[in-house]
Protein backbone atom coordinates (compact mmCIF):
# COMPACT_ATOMS: atom_id res chain seq x y z
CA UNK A 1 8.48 27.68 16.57
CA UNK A 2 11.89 26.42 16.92
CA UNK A 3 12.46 22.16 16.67
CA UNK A 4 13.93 22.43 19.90
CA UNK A 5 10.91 22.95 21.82
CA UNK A 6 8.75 19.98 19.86
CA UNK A 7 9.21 17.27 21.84
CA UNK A 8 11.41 14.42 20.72
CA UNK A 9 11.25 10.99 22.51
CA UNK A 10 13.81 8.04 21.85
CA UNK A 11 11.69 4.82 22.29
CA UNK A 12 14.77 2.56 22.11
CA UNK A 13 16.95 0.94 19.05
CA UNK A 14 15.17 -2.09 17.58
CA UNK A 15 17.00 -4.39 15.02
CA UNK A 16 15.02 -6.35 12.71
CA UNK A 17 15.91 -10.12 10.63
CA UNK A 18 14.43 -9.66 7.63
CA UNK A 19 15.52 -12.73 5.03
CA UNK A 20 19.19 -12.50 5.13
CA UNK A 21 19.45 -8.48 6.00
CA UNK A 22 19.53 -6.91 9.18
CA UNK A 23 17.58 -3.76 9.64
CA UNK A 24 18.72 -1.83 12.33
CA UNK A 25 17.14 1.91 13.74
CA UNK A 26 15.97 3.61 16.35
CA UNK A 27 12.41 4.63 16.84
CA UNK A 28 11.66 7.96 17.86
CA UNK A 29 8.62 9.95 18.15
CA UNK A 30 7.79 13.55 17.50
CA UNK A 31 5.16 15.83 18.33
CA UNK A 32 2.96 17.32 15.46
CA UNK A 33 -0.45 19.52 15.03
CA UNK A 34 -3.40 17.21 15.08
CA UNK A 35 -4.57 20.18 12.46
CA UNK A 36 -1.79 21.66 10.54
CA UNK A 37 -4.50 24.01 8.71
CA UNK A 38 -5.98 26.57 11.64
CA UNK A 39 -4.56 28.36 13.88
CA UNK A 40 -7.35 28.16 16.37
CA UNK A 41 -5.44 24.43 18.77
CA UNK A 42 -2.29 24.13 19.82
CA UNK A 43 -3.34 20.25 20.31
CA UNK A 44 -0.35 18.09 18.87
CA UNK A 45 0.14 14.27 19.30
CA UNK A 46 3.01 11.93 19.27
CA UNK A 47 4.20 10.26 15.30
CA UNK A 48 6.12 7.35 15.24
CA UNK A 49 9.53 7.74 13.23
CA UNK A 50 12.07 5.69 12.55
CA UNK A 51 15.94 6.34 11.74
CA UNK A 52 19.35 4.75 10.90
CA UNK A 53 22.26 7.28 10.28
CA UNK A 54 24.49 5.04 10.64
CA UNK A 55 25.75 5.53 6.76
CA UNK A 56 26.28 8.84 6.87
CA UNK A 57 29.80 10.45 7.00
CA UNK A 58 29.24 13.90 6.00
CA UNK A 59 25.88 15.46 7.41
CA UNK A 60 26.14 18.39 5.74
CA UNK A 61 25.33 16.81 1.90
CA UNK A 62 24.64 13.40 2.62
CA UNK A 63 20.72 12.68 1.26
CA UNK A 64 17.93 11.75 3.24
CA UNK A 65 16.05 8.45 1.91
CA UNK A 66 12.62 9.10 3.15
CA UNK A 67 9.79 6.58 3.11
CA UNK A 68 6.18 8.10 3.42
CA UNK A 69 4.40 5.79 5.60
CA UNK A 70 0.94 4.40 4.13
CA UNK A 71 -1.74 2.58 5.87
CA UNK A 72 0.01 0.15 8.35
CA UNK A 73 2.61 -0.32 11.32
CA UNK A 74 5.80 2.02 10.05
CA UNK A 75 8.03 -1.04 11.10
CA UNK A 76 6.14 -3.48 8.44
CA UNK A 77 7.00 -0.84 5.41
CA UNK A 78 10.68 -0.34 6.87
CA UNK A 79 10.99 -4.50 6.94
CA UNK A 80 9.99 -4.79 3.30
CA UNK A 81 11.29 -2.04 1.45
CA UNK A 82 14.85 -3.28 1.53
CA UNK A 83 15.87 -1.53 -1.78
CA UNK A 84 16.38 1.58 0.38
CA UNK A 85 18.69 -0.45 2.80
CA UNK A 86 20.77 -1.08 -0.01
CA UNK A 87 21.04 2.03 -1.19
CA UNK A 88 21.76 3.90 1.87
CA UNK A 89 25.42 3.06 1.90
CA UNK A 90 26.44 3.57 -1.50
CA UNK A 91 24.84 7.26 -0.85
CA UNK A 92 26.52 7.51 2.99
CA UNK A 93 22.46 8.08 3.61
CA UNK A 94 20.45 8.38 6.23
CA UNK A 95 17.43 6.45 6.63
CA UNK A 96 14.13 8.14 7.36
CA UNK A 97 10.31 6.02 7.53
CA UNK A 98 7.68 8.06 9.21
CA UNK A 99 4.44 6.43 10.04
CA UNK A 100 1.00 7.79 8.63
CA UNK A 101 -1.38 9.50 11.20
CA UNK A 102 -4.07 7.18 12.45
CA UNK A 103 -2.03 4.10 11.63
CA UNK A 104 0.60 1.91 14.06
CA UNK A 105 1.25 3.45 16.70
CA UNK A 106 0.71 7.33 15.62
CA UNK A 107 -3.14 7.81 16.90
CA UNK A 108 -4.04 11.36 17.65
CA UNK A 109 -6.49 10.42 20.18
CA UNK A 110 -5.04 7.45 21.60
CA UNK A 111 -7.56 4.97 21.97
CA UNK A 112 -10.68 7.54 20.88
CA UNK A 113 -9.03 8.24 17.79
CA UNK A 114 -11.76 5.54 16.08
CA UNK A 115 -14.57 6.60 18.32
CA UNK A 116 -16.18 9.43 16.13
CA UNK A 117 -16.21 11.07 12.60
CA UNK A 118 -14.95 14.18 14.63
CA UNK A 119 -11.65 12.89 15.49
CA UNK A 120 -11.71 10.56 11.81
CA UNK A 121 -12.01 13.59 10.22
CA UNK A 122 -8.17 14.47 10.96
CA UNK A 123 -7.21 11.38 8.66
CA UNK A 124 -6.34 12.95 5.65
CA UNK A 125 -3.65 12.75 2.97
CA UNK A 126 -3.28 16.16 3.25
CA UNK A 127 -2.80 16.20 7.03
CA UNK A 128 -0.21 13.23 6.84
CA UNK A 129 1.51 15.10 3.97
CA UNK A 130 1.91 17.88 6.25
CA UNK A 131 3.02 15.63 9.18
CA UNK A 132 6.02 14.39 7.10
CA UNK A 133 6.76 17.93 5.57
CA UNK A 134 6.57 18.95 9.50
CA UNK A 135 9.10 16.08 10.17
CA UNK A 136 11.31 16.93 7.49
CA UNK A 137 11.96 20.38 8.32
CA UNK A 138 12.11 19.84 11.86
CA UNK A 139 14.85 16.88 11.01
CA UNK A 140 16.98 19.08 8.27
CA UNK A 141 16.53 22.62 8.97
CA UNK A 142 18.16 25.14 6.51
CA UNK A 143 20.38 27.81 8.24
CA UNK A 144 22.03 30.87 7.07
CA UNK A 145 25.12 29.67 6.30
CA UNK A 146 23.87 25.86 4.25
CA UNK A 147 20.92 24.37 2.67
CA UNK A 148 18.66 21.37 4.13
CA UNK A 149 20.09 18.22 2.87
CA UNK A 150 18.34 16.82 -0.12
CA UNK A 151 15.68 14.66 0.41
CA UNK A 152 14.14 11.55 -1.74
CA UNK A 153 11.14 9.90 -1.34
CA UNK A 154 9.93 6.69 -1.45
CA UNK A 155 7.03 4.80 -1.42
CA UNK A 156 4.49 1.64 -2.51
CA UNK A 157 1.01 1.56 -3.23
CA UNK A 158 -0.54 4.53 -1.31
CA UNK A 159 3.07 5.15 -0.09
CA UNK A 160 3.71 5.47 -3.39
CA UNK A 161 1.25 8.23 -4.10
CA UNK A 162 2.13 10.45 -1.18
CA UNK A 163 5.80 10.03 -2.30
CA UNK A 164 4.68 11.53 -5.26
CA UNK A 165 2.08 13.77 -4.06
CA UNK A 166 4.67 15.13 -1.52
CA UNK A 167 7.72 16.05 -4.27
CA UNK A 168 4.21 18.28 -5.74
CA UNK A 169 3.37 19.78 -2.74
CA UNK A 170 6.30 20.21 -1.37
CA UNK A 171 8.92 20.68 -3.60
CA UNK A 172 10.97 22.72 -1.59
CA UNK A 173 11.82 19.82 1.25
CA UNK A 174 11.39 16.61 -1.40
CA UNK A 175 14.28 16.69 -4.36
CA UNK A 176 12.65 13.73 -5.85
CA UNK A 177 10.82 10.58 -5.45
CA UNK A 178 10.12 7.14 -6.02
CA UNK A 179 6.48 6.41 -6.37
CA UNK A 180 6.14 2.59 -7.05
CA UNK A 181 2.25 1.02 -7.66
CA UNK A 182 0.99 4.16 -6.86
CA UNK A 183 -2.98 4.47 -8.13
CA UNK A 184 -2.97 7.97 -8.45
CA UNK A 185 -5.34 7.54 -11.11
CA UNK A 186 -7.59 5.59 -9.58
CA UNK A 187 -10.48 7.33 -9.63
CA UNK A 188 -13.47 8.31 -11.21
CA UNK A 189 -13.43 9.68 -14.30
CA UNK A 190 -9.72 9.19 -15.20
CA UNK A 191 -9.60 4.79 -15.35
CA UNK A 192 -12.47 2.41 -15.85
CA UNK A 193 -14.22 1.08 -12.54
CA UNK A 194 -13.49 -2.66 -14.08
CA UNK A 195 -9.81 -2.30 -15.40
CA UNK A 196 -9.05 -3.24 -11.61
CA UNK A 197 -10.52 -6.64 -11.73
CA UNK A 198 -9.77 -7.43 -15.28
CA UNK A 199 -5.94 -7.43 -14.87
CA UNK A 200 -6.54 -9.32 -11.72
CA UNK A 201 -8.32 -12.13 -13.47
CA UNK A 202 -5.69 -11.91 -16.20
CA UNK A 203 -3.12 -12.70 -13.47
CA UNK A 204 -5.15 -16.03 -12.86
CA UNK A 205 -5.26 -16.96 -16.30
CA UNK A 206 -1.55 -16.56 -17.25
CA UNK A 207 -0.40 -18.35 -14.18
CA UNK A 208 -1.37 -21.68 -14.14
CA UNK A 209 -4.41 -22.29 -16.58
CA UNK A 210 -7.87 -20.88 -17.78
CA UNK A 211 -9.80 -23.26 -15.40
CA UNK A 212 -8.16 -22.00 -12.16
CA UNK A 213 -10.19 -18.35 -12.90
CA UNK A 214 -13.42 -20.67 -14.41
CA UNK A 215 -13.54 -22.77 -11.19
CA UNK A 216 -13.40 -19.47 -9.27
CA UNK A 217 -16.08 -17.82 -11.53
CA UNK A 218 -18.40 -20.83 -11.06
CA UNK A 219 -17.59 -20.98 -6.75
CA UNK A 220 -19.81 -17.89 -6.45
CA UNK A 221 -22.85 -19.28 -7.37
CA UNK A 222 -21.93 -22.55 -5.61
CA UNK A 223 -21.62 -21.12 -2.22
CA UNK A 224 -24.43 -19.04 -3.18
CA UNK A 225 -26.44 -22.10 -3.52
CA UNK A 226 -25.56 -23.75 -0.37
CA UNK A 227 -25.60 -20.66 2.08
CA UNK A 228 -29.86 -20.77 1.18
CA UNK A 229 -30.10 -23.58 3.51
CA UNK A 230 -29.44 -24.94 7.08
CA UNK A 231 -27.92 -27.97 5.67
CA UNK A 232 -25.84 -25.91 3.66
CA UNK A 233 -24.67 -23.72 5.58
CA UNK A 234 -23.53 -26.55 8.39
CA UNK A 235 -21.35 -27.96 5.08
CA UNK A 236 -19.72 -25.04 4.20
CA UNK A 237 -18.79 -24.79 8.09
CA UNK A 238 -17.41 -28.14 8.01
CA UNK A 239 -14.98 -27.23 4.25
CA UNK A 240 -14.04 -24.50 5.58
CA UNK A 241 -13.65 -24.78 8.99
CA UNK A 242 -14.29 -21.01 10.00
CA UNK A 243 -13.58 -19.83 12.93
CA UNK A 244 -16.82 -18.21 13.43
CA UNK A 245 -19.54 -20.53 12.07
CA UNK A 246 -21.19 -19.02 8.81
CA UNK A 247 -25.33 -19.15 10.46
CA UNK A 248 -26.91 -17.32 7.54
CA UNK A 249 -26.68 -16.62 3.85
CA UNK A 250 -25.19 -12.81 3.84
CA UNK A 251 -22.31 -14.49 6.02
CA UNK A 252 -21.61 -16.13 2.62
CA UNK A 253 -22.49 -13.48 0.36
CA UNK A 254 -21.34 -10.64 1.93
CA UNK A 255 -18.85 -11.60 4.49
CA UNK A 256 -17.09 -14.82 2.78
CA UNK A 257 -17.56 -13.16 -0.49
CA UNK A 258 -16.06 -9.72 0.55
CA UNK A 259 -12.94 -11.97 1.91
CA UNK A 260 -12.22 -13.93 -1.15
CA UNK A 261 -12.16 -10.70 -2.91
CA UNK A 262 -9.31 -9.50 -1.06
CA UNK A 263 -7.46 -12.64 -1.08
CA UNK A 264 -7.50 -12.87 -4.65
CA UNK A 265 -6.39 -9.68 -4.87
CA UNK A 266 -3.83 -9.84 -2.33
CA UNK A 267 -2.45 -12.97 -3.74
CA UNK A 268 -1.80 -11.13 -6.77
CA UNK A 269 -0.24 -8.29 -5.29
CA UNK A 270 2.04 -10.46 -3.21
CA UNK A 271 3.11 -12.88 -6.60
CA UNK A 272 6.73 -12.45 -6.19
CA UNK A 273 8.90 -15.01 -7.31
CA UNK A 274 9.92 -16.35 -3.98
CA UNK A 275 8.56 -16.54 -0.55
CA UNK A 276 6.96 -13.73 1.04
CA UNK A 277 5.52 -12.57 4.39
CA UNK A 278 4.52 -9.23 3.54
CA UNK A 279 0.77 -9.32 3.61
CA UNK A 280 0.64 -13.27 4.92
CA UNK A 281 3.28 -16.14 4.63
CA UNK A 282 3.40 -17.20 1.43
CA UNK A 283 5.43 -19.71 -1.05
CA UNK A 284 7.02 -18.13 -4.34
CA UNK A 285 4.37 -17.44 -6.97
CA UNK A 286 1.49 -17.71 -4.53
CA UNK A 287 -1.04 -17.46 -7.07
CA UNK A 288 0.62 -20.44 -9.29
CA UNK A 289 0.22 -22.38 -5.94
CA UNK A 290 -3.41 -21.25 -5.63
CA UNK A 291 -4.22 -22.25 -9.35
CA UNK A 292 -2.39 -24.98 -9.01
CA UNK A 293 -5.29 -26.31 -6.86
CA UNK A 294 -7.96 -25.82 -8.96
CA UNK A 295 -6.48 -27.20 -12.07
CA UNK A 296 -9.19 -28.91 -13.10
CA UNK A 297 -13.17 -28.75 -13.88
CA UNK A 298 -14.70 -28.87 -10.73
CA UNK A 299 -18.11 -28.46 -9.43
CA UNK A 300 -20.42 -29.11 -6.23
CA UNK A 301 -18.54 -30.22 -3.01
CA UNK A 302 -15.47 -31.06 -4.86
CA UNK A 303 -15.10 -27.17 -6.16
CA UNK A 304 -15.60 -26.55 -2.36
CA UNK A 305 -12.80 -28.71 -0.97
CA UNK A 306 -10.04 -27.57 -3.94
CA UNK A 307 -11.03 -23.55 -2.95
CA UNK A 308 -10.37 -24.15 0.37
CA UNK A 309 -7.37 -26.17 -0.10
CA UNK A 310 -6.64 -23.36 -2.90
CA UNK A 311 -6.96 -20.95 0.43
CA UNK A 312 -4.84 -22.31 2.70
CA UNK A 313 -1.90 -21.05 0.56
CA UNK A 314 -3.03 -17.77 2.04
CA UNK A 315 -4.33 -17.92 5.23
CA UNK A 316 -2.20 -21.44 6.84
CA UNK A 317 0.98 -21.57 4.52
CA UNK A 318 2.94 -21.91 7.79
CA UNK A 319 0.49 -24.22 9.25
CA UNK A 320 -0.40 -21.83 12.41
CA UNK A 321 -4.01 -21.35 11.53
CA UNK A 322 -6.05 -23.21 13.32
CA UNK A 323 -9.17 -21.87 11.47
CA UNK A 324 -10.12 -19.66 8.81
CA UNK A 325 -10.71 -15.87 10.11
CA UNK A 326 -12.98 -14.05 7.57
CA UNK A 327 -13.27 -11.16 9.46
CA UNK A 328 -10.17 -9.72 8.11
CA UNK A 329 -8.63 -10.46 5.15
CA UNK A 330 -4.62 -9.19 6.66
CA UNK A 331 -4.48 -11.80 9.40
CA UNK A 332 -2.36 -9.54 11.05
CA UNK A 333 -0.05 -8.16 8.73
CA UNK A 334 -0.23 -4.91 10.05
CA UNK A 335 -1.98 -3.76 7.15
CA UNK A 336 -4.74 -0.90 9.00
CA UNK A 337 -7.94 -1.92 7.21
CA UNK A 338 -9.93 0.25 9.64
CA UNK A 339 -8.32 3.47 9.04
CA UNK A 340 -7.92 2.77 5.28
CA UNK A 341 -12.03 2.01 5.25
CA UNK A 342 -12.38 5.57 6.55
CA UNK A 343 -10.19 6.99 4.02
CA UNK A 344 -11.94 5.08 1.36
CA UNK A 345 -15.25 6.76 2.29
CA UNK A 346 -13.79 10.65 2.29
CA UNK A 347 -11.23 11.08 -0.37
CA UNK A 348 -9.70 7.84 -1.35
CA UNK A 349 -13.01 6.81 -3.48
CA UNK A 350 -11.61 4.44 -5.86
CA UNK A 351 -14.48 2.90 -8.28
CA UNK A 352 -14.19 -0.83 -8.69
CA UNK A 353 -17.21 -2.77 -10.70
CA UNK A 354 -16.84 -6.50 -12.09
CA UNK A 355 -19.19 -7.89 -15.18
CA UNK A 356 -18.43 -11.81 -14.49
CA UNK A 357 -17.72 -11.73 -18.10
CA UNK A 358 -14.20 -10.43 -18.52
CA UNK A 359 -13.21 -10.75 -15.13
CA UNK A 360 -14.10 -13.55 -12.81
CA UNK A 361 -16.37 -12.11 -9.94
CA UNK A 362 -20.06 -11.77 -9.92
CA UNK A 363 -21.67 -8.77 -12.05
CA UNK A 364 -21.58 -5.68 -9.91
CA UNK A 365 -21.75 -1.98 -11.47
CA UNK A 366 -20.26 0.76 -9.72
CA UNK A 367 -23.04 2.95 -7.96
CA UNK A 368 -21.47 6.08 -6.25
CA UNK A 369 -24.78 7.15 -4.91
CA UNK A 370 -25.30 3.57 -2.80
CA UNK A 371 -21.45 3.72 -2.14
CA UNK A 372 -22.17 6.93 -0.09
CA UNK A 373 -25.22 5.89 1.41
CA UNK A 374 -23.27 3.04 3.29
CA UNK A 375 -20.49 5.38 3.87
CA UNK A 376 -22.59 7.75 5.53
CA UNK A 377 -24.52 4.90 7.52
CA UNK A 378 -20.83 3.55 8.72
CA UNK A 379 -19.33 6.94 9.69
CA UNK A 380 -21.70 9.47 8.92
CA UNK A 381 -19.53 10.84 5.93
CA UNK A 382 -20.42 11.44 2.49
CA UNK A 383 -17.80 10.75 -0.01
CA UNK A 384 -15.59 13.42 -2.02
CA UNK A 385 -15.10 11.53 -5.42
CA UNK A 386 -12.84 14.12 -6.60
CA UNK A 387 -10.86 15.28 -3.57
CA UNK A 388 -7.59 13.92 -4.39
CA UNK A 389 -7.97 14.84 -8.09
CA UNK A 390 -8.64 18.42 -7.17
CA UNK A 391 -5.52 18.29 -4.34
CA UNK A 392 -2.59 16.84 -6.47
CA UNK A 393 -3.78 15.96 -10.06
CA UNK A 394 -3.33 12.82 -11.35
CA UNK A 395 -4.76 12.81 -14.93
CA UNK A 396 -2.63 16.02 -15.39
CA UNK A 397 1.49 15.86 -14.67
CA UNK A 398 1.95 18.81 -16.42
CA UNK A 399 5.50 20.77 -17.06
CA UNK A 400 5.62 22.27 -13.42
CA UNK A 401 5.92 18.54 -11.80
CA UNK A 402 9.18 17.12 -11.89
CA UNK A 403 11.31 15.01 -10.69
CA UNK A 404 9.21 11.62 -9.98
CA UNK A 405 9.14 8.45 -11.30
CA UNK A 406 6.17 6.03 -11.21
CA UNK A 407 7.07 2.80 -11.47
CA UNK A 408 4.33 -0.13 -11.93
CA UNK A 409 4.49 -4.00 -12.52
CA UNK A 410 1.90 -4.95 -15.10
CA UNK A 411 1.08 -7.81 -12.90
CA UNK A 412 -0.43 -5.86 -10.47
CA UNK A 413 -3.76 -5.35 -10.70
CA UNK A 414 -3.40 -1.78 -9.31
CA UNK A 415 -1.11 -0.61 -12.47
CA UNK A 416 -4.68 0.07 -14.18
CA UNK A 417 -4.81 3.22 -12.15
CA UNK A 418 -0.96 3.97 -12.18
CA UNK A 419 0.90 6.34 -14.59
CA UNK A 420 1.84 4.34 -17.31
CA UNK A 421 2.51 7.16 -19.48
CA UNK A 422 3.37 10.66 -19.75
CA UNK A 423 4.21 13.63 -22.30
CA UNK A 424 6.11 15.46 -19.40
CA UNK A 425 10.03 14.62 -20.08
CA UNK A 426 10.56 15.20 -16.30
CA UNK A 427 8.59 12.68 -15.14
CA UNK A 428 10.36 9.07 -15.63
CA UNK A 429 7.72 5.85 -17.12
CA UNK A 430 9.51 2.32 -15.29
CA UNK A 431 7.30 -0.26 -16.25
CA UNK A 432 8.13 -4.20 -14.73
CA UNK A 433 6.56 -6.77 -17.19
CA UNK A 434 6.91 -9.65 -14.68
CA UNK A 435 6.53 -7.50 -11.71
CA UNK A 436 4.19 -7.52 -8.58
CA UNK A 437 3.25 -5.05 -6.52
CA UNK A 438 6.32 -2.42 -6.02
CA UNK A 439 8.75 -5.40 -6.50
CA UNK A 440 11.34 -3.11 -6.84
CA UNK A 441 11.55 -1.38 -3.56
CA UNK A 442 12.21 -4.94 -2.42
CA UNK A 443 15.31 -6.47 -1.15
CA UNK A 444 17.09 -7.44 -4.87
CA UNK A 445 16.70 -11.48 -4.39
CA UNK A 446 18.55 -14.11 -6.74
CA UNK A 447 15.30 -14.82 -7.96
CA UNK A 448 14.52 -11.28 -9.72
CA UNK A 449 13.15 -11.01 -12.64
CA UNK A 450 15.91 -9.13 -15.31
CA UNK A 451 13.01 -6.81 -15.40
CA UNK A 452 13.34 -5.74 -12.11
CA UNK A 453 16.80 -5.43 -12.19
CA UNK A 454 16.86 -3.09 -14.55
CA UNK A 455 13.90 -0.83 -12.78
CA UNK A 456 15.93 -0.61 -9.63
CA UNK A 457 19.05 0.38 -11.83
CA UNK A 458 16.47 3.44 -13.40
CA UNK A 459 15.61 4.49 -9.95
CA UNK A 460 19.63 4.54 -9.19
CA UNK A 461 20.40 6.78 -12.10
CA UNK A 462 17.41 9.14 -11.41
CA UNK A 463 18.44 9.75 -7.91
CA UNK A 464 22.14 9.94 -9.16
CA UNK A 465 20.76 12.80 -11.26
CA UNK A 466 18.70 14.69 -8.80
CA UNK A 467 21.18 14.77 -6.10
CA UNK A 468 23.55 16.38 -8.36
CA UNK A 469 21.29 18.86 -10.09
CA UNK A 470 20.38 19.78 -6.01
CA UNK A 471 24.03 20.22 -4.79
CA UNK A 472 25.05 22.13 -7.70
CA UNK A 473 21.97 24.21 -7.42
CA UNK A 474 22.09 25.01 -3.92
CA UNK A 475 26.25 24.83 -3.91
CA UNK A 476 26.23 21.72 -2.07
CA UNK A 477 28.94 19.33 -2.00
């Protein structure tokens, strides 16, 4: 079917102030398959793109910088991933984010597309891969007389691993990518279920001092304690000041508890080394700021009232809370927690267990067989532990994969899972010793560590490299 009778819809030209840059691109839409994989519906729906061409002056080499969208709003990953806004020019690029299905605004069943594990069941990596290999070949068609333009992925996080996932599968429309804090080895069988929460308490430790991740270790069991009674239960709603009142103990234990467990993880994600808005508003170094609040030996109420002063440097650094929300750890970042829980349960099963001995949560093993008895009481799915393994690899980058590389910043507590090394000379090791997660496809800031200087400078040469090995390969210039 030719692109010209998929539907194309320009939804207006949006610029965005981000810091001191100016983002600036139209968003489009185009319609895709709901199933790229039968041939039995014609039923498409309506992805969310967006584009700035603005660079290019010759459309006939000039790359493509493509961002593979990951679980959130398109426009939130375009806003922080200003490393490919400073690169388009120097390339005379265009600019290319497309949004992952069931995320933003791309829903395949508009406002069903949560109702059932029938229509969930179209969320897949491999059906978004396919969405932004549609996209790409509807965007830069080949023709008898040139080749597509080259093409180079980017992404963070999961964005990172479809980046890379997408120059495997698709080598053909991807010359290269990017992959920055991508987990693609986060899973079982390939890292340790705790290596997850041990670099995140490490992160603690090394930024302020050894009580801040003691004072957390010891809060557990303190809020434990007081969510057994009435009396404490009506304290803990006065510290914390939730915005739902806490009324019995699995509020604290499961709810409260499943929240600080994101935060602290979040925090370190976020630890860049100036302030950030990316997951919440937050000051430089958030989790310095957080540890710097729990500085001392604390215990009882006074533990309580320095962790939620601690907190407030994630949830009310710009002073607009007005309460604490628990119910979602993003606080509307954009971040889609609901379609990312889904994912978690079908092929995105990555094991994480905590010992409360060399990390600083309480003990919990990793039990795949309760893990998909709640994910089957949730959705009515059973897991697929070793879907994505089986799909793209992951403990194997063998000879045939090239042209990727995986940066990670050992401060992140997802490098555990990333590829941190490799005996295939085509895939390119960029490892960020200060760095947080996928620093580098940040806007550079005067605050940088050299470290991620010189990571961004990698990623320059590599793309350097593949663009030319393309052109003179396909006699494009």
């Amino acid at each position: 079917m030719t692109a010209t009778l998929w539907v194309v819809l320009i939804l207006g030209l949006s610029t965005i102030r981000y810091g001191a840059a100016s983002y600036e691109y139209q968003i489009k839409t185009i319609d895709v398959p709901i199933d790229h994989f039968t041939f039995t519906s014609e039923a498409t729906f309506k992805l969310r793109y967006l584009i700035n061409e603005t660079y290019v002056q010759n459309d006939t080499n000039s790359p493509i910088l493509f961002y593979a969208g990951n679980e959130g709003d398109i426009e939130l990953f375009a806003q922080n991933t200003g490393f490919m806004w400073e690169l388009a020019p120097k390339l005379k690029a265009t600019l290319l984010f497309v949004e992952h299905r069931f995320y933003g605004h791309s829903m395949p069943f508009a406002n069903a597309s949560f109702e059932s594990p029938k229509n969930l069941g179209y969320l897949t990596s491999e059906q978004a891969l396919a969405d932004f290999a549609f996209v790409l070949r509807t965007l830069n068609p080949p023709s008898d007389t040139k080749r597509s333009r080259p093409v180079i992925a980017f992404g963070g996080s999961y964005g990172g691993m479809l980046a890379a996932w997408i120059r495997i599968k698709y080598p053909h429309l991807v010359a290269g990518a990017i992959a920055a804090s991508a987990p693609i080895r986060q899973f079982q069988g390939v890292t340790q279920c705790g290596i997850f929460n041990q670099i995140l308490t490490s992160v603690y430790q090394v930024a302020y001092n050894e009580e801040c991740t003691h004072n957390i270790r010891r809060s557990w069991s303190t809020l434990q304690n007081y969510s057994t009674s009435a009396d404490g239960l009506r304290v803990l709603n006065e510290k914390f000041k939730f915005c739902t009142n806490l009324t019995k103990a699995t509020d604290v234990t499961e709810t409260f508890f499943d929240y600080l467990t994101d935060v602290y993880g979040n925090l370190a994600m976020i630890n860049y080394p100036y302030a950030s808005s990316f997951l919440a508003p937050v000051p430089a170094y958030p989790v310095r700021e957080f540890c710097g609040r729990l500085d001392k030996n604390y215990t009882g109420t006074e533990l309580l009232d320095h962790l939620q002063s601690a907190l407030s440097i994630y949830y009310n650094f710009d002073g607009k809370a007005t309460c604490l929300n628990i119910n979602s750890s993003y606080d509307g970042s954009g971040i889609g927690d609901s379609g990312w829980d889904f994912q978690a349960c079908t092929e995105m099963v990555m094991p994480m267990c905590a010992d409360g001995v060399h990390d600083m949560f309480p003990a919990q093993p990793w039990n795949l067989q309760s893990y998909s008895d709640k994910c089957f009481k949730k959705y009515g799915v059973h897991p697929r532990p070793a879907n994505a393994l089986v799909n793209y690899g992951g403990e194997f980058l063998d000879a045939s994969i090239t042209n990727i590389v995986f940066s990670n910043g050992l401060l992140d507590p997802w490098s555990g899972g990333g590829v941190l090394r490799s005996s295939n000379d085509n895939i390119k090791i960029v490892l960020i010793p200060e760095g947080a997660h996928h620093i580098d496809l940040r806007a550079s800031n005067a605050n940088d560590p050299g470290s991620v200087t010189r990571a961004r400078a990698v990623h320059v040469q590599n793309i350097q490299k593949w663009l030319a090995e393309y052109r003179k390969q396909h006699k494009v210039y």
